[in-house]
Protein backbone atom coordinates (compact mmCIF):
# COMPACT_ATOMS: atom_id res chain seq x y z
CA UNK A 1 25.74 -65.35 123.28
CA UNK A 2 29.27 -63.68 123.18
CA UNK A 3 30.82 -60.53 121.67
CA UNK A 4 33.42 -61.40 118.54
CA UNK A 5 35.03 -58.24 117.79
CA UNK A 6 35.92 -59.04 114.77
CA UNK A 7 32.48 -60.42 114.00
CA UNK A 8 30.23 -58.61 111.40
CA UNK A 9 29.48 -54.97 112.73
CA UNK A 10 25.98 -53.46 112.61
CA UNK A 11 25.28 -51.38 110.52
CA UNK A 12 21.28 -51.02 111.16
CA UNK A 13 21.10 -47.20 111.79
CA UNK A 14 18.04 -45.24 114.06
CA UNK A 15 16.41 -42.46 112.32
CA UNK A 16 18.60 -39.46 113.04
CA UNK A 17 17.11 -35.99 114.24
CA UNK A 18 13.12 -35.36 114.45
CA UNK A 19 12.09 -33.34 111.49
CA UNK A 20 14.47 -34.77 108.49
CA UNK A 21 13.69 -36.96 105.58
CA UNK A 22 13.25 -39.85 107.63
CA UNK A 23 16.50 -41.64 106.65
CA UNK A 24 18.02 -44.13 108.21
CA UNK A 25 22.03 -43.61 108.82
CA UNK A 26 24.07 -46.04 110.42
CA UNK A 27 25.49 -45.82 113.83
CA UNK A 28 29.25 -44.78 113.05
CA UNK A 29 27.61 -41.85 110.65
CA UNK A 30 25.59 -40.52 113.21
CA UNK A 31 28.34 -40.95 115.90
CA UNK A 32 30.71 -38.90 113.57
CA UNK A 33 28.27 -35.99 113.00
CA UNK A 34 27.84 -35.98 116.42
CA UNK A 35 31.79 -35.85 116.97
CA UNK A 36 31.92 -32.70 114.29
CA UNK A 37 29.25 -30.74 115.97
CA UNK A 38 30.77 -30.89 118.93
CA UNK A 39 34.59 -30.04 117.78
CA UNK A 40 32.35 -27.23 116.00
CA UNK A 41 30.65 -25.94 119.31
CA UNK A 42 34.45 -26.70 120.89
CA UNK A 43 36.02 -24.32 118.45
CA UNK A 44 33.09 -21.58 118.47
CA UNK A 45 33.70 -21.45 122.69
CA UNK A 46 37.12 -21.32 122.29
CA UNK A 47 36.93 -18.21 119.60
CA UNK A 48 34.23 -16.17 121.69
CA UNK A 49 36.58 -17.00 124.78
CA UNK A 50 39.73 -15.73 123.10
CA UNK A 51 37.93 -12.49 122.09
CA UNK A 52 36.50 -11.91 125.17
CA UNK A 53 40.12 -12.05 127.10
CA UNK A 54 41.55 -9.90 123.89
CA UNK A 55 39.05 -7.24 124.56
CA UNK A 56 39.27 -7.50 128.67
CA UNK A 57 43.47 -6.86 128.24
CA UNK A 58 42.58 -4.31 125.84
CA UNK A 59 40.68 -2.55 128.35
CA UNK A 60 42.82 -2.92 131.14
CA UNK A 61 45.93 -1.44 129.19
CA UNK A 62 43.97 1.92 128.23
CA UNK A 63 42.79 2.01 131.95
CA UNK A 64 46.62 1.58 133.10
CA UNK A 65 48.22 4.16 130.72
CA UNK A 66 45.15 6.82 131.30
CA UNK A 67 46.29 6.38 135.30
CA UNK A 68 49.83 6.49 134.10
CA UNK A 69 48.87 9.73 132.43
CA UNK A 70 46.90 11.26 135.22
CA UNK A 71 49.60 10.34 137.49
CA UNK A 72 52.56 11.79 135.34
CA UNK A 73 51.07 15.28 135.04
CA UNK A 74 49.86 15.03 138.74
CA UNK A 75 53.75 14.35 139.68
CA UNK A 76 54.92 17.06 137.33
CA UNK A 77 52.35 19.80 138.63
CA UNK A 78 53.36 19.10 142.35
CA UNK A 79 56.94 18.89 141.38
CA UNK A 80 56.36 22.62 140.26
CA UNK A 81 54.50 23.61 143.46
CA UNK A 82 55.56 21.39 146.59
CA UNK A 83 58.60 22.51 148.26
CA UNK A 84 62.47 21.11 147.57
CA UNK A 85 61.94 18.51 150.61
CA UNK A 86 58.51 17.01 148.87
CA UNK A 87 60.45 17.04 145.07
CA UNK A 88 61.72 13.34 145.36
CA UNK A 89 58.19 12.18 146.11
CA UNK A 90 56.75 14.03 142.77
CA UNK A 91 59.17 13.03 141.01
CA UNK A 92 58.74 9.00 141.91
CA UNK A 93 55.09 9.59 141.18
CA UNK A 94 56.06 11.48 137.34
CA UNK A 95 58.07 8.15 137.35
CA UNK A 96 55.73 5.70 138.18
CA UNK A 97 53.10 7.13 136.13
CA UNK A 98 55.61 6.92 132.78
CA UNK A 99 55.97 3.20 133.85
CA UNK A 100 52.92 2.56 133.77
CA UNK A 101 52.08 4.61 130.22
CA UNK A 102 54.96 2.35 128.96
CA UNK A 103 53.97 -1.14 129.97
CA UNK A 104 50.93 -3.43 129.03
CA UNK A 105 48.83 -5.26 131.38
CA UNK A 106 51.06 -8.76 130.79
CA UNK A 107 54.44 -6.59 131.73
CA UNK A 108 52.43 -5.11 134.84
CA UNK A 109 51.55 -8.65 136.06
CA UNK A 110 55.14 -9.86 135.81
CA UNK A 111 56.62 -7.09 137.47
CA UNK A 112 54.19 -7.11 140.21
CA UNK A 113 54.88 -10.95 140.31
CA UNK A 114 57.95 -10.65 140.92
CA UNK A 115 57.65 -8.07 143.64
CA UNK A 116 55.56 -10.46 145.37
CA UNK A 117 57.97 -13.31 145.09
CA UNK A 118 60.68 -11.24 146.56
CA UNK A 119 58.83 -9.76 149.21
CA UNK A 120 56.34 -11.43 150.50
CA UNK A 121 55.52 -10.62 153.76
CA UNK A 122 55.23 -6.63 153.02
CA UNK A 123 53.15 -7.79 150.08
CA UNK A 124 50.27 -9.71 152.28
CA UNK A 125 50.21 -6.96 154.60
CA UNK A 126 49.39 -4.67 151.70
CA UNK A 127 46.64 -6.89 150.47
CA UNK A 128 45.68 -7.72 154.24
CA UNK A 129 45.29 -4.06 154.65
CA UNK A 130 44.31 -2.89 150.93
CA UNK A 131 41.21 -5.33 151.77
CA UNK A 132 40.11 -3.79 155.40
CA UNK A 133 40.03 -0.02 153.40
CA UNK A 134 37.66 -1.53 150.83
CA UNK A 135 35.37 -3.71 153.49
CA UNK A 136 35.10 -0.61 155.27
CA UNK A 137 34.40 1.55 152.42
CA UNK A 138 31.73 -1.36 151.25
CA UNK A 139 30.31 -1.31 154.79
CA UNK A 140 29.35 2.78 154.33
């Protein structure tokens, strides 16, 4: 016996799901409600996924600009208190704390990108040695 494709197709259905009526539906019927429920449970993921990331980026920009905040008023106190030799380094922290109460998370990520991309090597030593402080600080 051989296939013919463009033979009669069968149309003799199985019962479909435990509990209903009991009727029959053919094969491409239950293949399709199959395919819908599953673009359904696709789209569902894909939502809850979406909001998830939406509410993590949400979170991370009010964490940056509260530690742009902090650090602003931290660089403006010292400024007021440090001596004329230490001013340049309060001021560059007042300045990196407005950056950071300006940008969002996506604009932080870029930047620091890019800082990576253009120096590299000073960048994996920072990470290299950003990661020994907090294995040792784990370790206590």
């Amino acid at each position: 016996m051989s296939f013919n494709p463009n033979g009669p197709r069968s149309t003799t259905g199985t019962t479909f799901g435990a509990g209903t009526s009991g009727t029959t539906l053919p094969v491409e019927t239950e293949t399709e409600g199959l395919r819908m429920k599953a673009e359904h449970l696709a789209s569902t993921v894909k939502d809850k996924a979406a909001q998830f990331g939406s509410t993590v980026s949400d979170k991370a920009n009010s964490a940056i600009t509260s530690m742009g905040e902090k650090m602003s008023d931290m660089g403006h106190s010292l400024g007021e208190k440090v001596p004329t030799s230490l001013a340049p380094y309060a001021e560059g922290l007042e300045r990196a704390g407005q950056y950071l109460q300006r940008q969002d998370i996506g604009d932080f990520v870029d930047d620091l990108s890019g800082i990576i991309r253009r120096h590299p090597m000073p960048a994996l030593l920072t990470g290299v040695a950003v990661g020994f402080l907090l294995a040792r600080t784990a370790r206590r």
